[in-house]
Protein backbone atom coordinates (compact mmCIF):
# COMPACT_ATOMS: atom_id res chain seq x y z
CA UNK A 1 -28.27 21.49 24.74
CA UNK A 2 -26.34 21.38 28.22
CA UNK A 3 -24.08 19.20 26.72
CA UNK A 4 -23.50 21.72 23.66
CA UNK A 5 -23.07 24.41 26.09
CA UNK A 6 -20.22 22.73 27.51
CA UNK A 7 -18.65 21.82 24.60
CA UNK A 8 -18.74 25.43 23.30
CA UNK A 9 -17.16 26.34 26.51
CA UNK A 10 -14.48 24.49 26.18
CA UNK A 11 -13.92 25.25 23.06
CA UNK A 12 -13.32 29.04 23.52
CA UNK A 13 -11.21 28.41 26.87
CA UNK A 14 -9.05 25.96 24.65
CA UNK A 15 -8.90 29.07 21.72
CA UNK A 16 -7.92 31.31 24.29
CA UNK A 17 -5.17 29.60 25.75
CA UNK A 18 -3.76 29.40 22.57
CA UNK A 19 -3.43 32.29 21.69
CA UNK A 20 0.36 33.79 21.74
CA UNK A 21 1.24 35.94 24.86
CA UNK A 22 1.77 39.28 22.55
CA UNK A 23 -1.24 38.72 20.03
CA UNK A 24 -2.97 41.44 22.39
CA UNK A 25 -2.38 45.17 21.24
CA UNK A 26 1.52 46.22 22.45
CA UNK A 27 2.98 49.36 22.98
CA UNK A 28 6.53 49.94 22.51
CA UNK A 29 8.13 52.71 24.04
CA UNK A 30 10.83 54.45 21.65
CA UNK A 31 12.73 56.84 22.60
CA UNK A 32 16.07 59.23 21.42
CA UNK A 33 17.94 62.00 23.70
CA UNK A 34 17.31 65.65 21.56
CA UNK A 35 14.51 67.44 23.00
CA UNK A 36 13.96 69.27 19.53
CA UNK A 37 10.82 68.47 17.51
CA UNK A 38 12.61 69.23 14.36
CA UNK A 39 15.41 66.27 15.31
CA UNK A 40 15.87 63.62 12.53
CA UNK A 41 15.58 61.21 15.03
CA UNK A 42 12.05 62.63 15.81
CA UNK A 43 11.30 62.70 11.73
CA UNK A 44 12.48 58.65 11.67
CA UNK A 45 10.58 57.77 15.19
CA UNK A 46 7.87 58.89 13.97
CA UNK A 47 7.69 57.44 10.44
CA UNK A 48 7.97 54.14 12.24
CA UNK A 49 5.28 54.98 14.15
CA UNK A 50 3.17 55.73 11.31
CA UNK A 51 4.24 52.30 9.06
CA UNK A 52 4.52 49.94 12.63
CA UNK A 53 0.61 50.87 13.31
CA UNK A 54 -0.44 50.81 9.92
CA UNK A 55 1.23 47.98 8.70
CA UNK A 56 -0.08 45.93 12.27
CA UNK A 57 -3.58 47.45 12.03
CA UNK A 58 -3.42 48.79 15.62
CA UNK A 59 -1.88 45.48 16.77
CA UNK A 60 1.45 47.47 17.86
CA UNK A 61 1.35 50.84 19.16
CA UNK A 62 4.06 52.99 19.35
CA UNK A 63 4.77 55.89 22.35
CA UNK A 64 7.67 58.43 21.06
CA UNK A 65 9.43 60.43 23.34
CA UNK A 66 12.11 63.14 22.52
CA UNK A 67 14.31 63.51 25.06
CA UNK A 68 11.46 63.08 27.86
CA UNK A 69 12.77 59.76 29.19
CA UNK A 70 16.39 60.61 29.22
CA UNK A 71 18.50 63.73 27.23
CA UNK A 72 21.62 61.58 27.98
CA UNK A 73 21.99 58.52 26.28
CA UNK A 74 23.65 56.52 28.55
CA UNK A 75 20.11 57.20 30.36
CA UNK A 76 18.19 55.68 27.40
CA UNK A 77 20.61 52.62 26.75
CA UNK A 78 20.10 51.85 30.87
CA UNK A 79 15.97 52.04 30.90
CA UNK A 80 16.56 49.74 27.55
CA UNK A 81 18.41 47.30 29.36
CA UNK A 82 15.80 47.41 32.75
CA UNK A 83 12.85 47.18 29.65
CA UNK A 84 11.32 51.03 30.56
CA UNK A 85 12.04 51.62 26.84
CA UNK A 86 12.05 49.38 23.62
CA UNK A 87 13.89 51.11 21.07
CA UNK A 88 16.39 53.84 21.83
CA UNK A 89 18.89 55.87 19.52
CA UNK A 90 22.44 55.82 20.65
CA UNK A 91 26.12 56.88 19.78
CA UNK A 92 28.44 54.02 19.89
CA UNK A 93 30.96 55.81 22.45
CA UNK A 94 28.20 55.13 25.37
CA UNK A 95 27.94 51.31 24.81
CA UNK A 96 31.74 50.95 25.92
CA UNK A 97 29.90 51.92 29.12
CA UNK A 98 28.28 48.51 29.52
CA UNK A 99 31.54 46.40 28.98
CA UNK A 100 31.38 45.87 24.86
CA UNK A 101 34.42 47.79 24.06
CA UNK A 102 34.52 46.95 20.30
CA UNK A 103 31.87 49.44 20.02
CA UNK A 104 34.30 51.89 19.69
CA UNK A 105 35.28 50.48 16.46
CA UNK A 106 32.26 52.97 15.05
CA UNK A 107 33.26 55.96 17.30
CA UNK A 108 37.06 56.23 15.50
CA UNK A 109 37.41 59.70 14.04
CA UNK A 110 38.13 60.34 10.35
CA UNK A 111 36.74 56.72 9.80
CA UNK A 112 34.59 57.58 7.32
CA UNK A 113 35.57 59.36 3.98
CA UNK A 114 31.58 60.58 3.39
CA UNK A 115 28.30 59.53 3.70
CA UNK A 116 28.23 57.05 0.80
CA UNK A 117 31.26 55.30 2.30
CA UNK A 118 29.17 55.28 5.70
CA UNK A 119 26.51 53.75 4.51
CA UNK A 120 28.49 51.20 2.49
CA UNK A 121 30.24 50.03 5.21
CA UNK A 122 26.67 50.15 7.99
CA UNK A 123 24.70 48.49 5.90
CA UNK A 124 26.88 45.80 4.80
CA UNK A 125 29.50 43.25 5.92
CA UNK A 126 30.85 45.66 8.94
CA UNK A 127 27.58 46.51 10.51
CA UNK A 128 26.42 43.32 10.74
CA UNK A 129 29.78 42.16 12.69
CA UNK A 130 29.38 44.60 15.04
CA UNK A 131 25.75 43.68 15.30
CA UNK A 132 26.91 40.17 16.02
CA UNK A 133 29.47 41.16 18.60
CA UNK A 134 27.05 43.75 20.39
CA UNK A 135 24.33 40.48 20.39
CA UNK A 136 26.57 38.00 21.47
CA UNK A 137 28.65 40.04 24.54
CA UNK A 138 25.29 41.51 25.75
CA UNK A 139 23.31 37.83 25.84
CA UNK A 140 20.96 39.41 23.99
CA UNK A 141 20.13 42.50 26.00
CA UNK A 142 20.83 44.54 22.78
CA UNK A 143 20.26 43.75 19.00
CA UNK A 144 20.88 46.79 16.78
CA UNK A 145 17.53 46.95 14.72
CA UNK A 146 19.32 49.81 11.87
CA UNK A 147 21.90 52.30 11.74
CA UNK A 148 20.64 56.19 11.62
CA UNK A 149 23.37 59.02 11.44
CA UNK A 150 23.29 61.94 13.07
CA UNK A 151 25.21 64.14 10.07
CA UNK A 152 29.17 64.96 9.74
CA UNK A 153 30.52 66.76 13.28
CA UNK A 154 32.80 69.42 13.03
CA UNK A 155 34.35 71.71 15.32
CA UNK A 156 32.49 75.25 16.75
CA UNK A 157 34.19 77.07 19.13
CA UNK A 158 35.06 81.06 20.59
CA UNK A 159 37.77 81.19 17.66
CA UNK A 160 38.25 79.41 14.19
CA UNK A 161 41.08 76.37 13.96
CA UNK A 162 43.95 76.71 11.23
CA UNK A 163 46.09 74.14 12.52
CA UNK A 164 46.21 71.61 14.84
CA UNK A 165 48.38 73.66 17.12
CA UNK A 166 45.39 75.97 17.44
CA UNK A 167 43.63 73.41 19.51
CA UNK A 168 46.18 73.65 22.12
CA UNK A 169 45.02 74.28 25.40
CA UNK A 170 40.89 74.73 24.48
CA UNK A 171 38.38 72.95 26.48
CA UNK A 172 35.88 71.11 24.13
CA UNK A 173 33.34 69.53 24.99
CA UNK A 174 32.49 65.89 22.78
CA UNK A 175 31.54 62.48 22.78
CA UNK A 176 33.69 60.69 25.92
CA UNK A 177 34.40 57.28 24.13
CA UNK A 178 38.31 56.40 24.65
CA UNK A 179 38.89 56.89 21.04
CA UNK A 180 37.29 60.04 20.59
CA UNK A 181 39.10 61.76 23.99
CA UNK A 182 41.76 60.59 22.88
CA UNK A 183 42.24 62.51 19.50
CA UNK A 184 41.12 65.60 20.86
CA UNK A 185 44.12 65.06 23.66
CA UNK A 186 46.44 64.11 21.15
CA UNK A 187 45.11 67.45 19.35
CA UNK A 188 45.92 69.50 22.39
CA UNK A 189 42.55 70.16 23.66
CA UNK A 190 41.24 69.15 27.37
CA UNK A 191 38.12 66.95 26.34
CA UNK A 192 34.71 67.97 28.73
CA UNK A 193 31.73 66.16 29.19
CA UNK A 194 28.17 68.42 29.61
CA UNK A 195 25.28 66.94 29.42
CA UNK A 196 23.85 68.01 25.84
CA UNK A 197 20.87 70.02 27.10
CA UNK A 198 23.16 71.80 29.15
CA UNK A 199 25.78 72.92 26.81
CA UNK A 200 23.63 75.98 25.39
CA UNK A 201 24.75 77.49 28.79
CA UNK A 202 28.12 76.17 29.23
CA UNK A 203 29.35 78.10 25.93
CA UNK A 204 27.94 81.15 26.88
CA UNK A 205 29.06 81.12 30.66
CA UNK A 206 32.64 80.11 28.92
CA UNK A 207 32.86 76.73 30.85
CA UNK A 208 33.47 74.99 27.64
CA UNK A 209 36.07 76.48 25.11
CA UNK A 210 34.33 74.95 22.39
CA UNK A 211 32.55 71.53 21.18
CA UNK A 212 31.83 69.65 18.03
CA UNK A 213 28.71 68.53 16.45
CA UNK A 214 26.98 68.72 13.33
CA UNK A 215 25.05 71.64 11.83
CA UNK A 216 21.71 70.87 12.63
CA UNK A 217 21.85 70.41 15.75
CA UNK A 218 23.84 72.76 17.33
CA UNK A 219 22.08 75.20 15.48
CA UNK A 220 18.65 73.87 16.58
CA UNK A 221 19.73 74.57 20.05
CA UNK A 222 21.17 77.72 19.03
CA UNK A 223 24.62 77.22 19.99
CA UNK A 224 25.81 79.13 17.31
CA UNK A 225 24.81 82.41 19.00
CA UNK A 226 26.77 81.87 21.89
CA UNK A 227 29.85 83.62 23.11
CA UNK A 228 31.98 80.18 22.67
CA UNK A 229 30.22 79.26 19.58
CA UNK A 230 29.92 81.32 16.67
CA UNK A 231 33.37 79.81 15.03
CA UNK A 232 32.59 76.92 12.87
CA UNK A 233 35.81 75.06 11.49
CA UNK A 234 34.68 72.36 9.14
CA UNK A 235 36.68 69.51 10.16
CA UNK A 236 34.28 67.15 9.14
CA UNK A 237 35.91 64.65 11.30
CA UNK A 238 32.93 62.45 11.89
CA UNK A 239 30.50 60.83 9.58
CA UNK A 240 28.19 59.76 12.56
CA UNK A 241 27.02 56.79 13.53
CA UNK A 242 23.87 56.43 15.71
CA UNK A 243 22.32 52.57 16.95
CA UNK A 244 18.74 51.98 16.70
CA UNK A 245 18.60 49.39 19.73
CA UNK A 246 15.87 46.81 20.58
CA UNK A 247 15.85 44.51 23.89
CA UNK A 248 16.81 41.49 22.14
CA UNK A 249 14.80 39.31 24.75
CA UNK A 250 11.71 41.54 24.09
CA UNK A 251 12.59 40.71 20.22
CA UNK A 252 12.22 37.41 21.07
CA UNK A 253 9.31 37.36 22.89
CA UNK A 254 7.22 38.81 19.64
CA UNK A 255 5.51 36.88 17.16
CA UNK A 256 6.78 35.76 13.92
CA UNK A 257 4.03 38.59 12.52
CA UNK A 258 5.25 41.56 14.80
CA UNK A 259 8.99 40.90 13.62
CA UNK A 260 7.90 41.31 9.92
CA UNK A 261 6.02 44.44 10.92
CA UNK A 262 8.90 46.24 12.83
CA UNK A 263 11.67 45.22 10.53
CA UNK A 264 9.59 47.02 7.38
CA UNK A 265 8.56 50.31 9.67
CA UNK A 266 12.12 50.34 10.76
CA UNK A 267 13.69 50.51 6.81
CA UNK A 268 10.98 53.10 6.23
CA UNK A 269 11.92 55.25 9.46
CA UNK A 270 15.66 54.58 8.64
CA UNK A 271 15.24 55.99 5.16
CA UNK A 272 13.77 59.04 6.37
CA UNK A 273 16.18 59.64 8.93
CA UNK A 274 18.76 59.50 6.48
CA UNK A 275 16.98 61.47 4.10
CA UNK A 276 16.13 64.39 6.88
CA UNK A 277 19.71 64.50 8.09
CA UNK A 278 21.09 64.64 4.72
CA UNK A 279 18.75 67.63 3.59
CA UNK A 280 18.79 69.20 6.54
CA UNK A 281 22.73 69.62 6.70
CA UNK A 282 23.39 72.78 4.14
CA UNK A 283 19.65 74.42 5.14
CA UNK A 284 21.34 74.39 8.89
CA UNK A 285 24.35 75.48 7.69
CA UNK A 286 22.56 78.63 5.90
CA UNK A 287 20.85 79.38 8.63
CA UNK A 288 23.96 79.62 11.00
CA UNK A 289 25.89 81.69 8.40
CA UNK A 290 22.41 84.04 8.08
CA UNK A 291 22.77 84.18 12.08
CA UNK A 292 26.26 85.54 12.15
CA UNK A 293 28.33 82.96 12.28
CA UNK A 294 31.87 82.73 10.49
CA UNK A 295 32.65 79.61 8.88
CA UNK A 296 36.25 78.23 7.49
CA UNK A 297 37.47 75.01 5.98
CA UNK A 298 40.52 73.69 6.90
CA UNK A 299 43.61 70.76 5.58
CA UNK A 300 41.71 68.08 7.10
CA UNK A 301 45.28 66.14 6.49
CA UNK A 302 47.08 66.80 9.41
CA UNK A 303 44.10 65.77 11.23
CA UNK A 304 43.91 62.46 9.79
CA UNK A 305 47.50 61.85 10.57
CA UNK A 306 46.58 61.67 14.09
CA UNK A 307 43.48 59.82 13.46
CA UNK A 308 44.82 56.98 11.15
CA UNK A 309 47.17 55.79 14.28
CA UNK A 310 44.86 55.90 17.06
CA UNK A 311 42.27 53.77 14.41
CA UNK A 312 45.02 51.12 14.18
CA UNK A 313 46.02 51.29 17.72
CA UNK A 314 42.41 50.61 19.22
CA UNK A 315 41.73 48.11 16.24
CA UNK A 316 44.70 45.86 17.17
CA UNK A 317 44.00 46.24 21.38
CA UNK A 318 40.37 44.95 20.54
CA UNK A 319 41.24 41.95 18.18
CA UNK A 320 38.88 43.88 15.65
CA UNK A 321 41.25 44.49 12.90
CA UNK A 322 39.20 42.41 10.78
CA UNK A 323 36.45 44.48 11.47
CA UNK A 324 38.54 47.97 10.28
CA UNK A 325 39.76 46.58 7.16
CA UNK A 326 35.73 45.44 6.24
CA UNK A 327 35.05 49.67 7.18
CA UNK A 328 38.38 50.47 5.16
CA UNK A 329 37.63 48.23 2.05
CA UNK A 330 33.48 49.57 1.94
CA UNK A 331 35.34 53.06 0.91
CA UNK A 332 37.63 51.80 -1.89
């Protein structure tokens, strides 16, 4: 019997050890910057949250946090990189922060001639070279897990835009990525950063002319109803793209199991983020006209004109003209 004993013993220290190190429950922090409940982003977290725990049976657990970890997302992309977070949403234009400058490749305005054409091009031969070049010059610090949009940006301001020559002069406050600043320069504006959860009060005080965004959220903040705001040109000059990104080395670290369960919660929460943002565009848009606001289209043409250069330009200084003709070709 004594000798039994120890053999059973043995046995169950021998099981244990081998045993992978994340077989044990996990929690994985996810997180995106817009303190809003009614977000997409919040809609697609948590529909991975849902599938990831079903689909693992409690083996993964998943913490979501709007905008309570960081409303910034160069914030988010930094407590990715220290491993405070797991999976974060981010626009391209803040990844040029940590030295990957062909990032910027998704942050060129007028890029994109709609949402099928982004989608095309994201889920196909272009997204996965920039998810290769994003791997590769981060050694694996970030791996791009999907692509989520955050709708089609266009201008709001203190007066409507006709021309381009309107622009002259305004303050507007947008997405800081080289390419980005520099249409709105080469537009005539001055190009401001404020924080996002700060710009509610920078367009009423008047310390921003005007910004650009698309109609849901601006209006979920209510920036419509500010003094700087209520003027909605529809430029439409960007059909957003937003990177769902994963600590490659934590990627690596999960079993073989834990992959397949991610991966499948992940095309379920990017389908409903899609889905949300899509629906959710002309129900925003009512509800900012119902509010007050005055809305006018504009010749997007002689916006593209300045755009179409400036794509060129920053495709040939980054070697990535290959990877603008693949986003060019996905909308023929």
């Amino acid at each position: 019997m004594k000798k039994l004993a120890v053999f059973i013993a043995a046995a169950a220290i021998a099981a244990a050890a081998a045993i992978p190190a994340f077989a044990a429950p996990i929690t994985l922090v996810v997180a995106h910057n817009q303190t809003n409940l009614e977000n997409p982003y919040q809609y697609g977290m948590n529909a991975f949250k849902k599938e990831v725990e079903k689909l693992s049976k409690g083996e993964i657990k998943v913490d979501v946090h709007a905008g309570t970890i960081g409303t910034n997302e160069d914030e988010l992309v930094e407590k990715l990189k220290l491993g405070a977070a797991d999976i974060v949403v981010a626009s391209p234009g803040f990844m040029t922060k940590i030295g990957i400058p062909e990032v910027d490749m998704f942050s060129l305005l007028y890029l994109f001639n709609g949402f099928k054409h982004w989608e095309k091009a994201v889920d196909g031969p272009a997204g996965k070279e920039l998810a290769a070049i994003i791997n590769k010059k981060s050694n694996n610090t970030f791996r791009i897990a999907s692509y989520w949009s955050a709708g089609v940006r266009d201008y709001y301001g203190k007066k409507p835009i006709n021309k381009v020559a309107d622009l002259k002069g305004m303050k507007i406050r947008t997405q800081m990525s080289g390419t980005a600043a520099d249409f709105w320069k080469q537009c005539g504006a001055i190009p401001t950063q404020v924080a996002w959860g700060e710009l509610y009060q920078a367009l009423q005080q008047g310390i921003v002319d005007a910004a650009e965004n698309d109609y849901t959220n601006f209006s979920l903040l209510d920036h419509h109803k500010t003094k700087n705001g209520k003027f909605i040109t529809e430029t439409n000059h960007d059909y957003t793209t937003r990177l769902v990104l994963m600590n490659g080395k934590k990627w690596d670290a999960l079993t073989a199991d834990q992959k397949k369960w991610i991966d499948a919660a992940l095309k379920k929460a990017t389908a409903e983020e899609r889905k949300v943002t899509y629906g959710m565009a002309e129900k925003s848009k009512k509800k900012v006209i119902a509010d007050g606001a005055k809305v006018n289209t504009v010749d997007k043409a002689q916006f593209i004109a300045i755009a179409v250069p400036i794509q060129d330009k920053t495709a040939e200084k980054l070697g990535t003209q290959k990877l603008l003709k693949m986003i060019r070709d996905a909308g023929k």
